[in-house]
C-alpha atoms as a PDB file:
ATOM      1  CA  UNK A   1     -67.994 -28.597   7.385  1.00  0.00           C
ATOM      2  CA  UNK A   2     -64.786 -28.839   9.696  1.00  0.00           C
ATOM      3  CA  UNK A   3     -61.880 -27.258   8.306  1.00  0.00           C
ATOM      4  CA  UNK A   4     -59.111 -29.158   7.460  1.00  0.00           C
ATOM      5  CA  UNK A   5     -60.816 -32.278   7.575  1.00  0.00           C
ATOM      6  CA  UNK A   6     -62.607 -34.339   4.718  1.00  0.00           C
ATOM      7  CA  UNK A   7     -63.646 -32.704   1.597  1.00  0.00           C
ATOM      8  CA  UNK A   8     -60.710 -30.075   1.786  1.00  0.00           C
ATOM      9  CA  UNK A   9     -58.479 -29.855  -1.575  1.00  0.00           C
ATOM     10  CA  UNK A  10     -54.696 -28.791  -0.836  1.00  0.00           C
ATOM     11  CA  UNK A  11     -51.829 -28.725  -3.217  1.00  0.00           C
ATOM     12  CA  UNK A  12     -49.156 -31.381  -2.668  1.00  0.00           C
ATOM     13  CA  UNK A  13     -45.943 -30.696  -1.123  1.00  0.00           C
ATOM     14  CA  UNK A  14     -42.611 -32.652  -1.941  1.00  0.00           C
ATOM     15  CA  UNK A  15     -43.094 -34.041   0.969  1.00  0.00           C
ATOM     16  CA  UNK A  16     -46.343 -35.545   0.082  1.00  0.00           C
ATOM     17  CA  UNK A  17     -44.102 -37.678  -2.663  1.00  0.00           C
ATOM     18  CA  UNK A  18     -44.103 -41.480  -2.476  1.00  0.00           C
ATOM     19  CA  UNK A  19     -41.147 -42.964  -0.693  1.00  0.00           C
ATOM     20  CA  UNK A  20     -40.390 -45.315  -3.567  1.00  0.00           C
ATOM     21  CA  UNK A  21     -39.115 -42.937  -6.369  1.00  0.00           C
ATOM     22  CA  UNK A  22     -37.043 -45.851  -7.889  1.00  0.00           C
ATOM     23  CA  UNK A  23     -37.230 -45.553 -11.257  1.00  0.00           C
ATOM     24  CA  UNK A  24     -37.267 -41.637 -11.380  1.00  0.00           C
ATOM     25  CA  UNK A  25     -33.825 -39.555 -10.658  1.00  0.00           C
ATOM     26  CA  UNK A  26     -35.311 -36.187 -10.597  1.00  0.00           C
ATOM     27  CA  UNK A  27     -37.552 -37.111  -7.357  1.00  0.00           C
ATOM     28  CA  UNK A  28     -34.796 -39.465  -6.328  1.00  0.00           C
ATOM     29  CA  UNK A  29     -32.614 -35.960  -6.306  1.00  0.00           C
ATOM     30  CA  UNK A  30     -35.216 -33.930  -4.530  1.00  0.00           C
ATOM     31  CA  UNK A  31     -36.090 -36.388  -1.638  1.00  0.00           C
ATOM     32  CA  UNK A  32     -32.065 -36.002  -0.887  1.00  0.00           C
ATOM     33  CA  UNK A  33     -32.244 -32.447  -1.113  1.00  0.00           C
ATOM     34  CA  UNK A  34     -34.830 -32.192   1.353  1.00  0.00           C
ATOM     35  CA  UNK A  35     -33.750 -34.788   3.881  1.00  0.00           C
ATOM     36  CA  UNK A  36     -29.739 -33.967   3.556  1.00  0.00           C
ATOM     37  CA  UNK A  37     -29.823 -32.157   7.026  1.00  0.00           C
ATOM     38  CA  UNK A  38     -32.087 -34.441   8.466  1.00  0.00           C
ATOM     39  CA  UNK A  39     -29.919 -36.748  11.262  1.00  0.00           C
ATOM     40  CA  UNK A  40     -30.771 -40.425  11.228  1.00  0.00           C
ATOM     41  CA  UNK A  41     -32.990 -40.064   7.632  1.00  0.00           C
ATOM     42  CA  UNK A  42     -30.242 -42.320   5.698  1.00  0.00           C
ATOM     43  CA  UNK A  43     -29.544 -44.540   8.769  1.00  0.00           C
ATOM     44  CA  UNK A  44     -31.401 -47.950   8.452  1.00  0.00           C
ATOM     45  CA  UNK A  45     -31.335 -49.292   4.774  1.00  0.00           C
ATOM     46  CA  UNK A  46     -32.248 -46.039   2.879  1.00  0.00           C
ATOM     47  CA  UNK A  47     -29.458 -44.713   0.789  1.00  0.00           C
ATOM     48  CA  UNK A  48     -28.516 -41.832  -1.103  1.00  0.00           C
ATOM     49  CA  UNK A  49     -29.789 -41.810  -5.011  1.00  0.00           C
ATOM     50  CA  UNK A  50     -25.804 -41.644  -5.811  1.00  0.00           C
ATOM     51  CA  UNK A  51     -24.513 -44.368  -3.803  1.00  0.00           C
ATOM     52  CA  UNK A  52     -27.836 -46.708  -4.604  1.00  0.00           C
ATOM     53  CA  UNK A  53     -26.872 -45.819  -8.200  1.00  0.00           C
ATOM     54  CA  UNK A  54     -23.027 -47.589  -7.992  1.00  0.00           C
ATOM     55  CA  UNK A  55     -24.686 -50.325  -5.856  1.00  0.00           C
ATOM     56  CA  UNK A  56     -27.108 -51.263  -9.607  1.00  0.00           C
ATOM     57  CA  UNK A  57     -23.150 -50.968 -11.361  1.00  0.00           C
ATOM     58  CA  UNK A  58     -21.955 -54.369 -10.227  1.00  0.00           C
ATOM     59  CA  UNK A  59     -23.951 -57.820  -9.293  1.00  0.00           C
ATOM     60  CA  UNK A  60     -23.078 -59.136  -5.785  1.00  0.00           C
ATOM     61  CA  UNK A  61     -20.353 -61.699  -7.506  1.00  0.00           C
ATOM     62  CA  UNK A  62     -18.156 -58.808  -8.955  1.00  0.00           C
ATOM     63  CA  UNK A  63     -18.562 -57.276  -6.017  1.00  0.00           C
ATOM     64  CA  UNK A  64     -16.894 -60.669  -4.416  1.00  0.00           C
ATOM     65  CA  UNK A  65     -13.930 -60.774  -7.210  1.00  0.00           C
ATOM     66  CA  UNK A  66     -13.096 -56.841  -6.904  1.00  0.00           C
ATOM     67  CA  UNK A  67     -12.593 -57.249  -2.958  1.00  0.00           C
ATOM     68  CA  UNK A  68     -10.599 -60.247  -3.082  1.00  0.00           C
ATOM     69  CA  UNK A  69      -8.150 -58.533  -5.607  1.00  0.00           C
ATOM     70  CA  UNK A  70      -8.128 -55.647  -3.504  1.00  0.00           C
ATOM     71  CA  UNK A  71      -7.574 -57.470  -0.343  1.00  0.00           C
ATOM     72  CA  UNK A  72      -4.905 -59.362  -2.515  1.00  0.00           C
ATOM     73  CA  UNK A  73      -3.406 -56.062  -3.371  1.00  0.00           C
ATOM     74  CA  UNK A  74      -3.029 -54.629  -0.062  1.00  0.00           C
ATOM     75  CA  UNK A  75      -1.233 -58.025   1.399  1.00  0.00           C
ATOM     76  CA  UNK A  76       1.146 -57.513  -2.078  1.00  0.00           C
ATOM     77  CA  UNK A  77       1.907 -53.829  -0.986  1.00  0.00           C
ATOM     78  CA  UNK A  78       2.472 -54.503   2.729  1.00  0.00           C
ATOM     79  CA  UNK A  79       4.428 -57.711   1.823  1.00  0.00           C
ATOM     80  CA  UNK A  80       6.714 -55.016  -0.521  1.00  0.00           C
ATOM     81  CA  UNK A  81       7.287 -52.653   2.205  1.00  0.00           C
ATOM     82  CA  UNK A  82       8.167 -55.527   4.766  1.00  0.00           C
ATOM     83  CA  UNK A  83      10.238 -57.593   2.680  1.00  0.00           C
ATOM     84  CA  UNK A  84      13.275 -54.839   1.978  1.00  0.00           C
ATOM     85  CA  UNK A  85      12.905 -53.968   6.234  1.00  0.00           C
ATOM     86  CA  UNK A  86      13.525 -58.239   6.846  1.00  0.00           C
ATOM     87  CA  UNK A  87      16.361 -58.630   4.706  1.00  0.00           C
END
């Protein structure tokens, strides 16, 4: 029997982990810990367990309603700082 090939028993690494840890944070956690260092790993869809975690916070139309009011708020605060320079 080759070594290494079929038959062989090994002991799982974290790395061995499914890529899909959705539903649990503790293998959520250690997939970032393992891949923080790693350039390009979050590049291309795949986000870190904290930031995925605000994305579940708000559905895509609060999402809509919180930029407008802060887009509205920025125009209100340049506006304020314009106006006293025009009079």
């Amino acid at each position: 029997m080759a070594s290494g090939k079929h038959g062989e028993h090994r002991k799982p690494s974290r790395g061995d982990a499914p890529r899909e840890t959705e539903g649990d944070p503790i293998a959520d956690y250690r997939e970032w810990a393992d891949h923080r260092y790693d350039p390009g790993y979050y590049t291309g869809g795949r986000l870190p367990p904290t930031i995925r975690a605000y994305q579940k916070i708000f559905k895509p139309r609060d999402k809509k309603i919180i930029l407008a009011l802060l887009i509205l708020a920025g125009i209100v605060v340049v506006l304020g700082t314009i106006w006293p320079l025009i009079r």
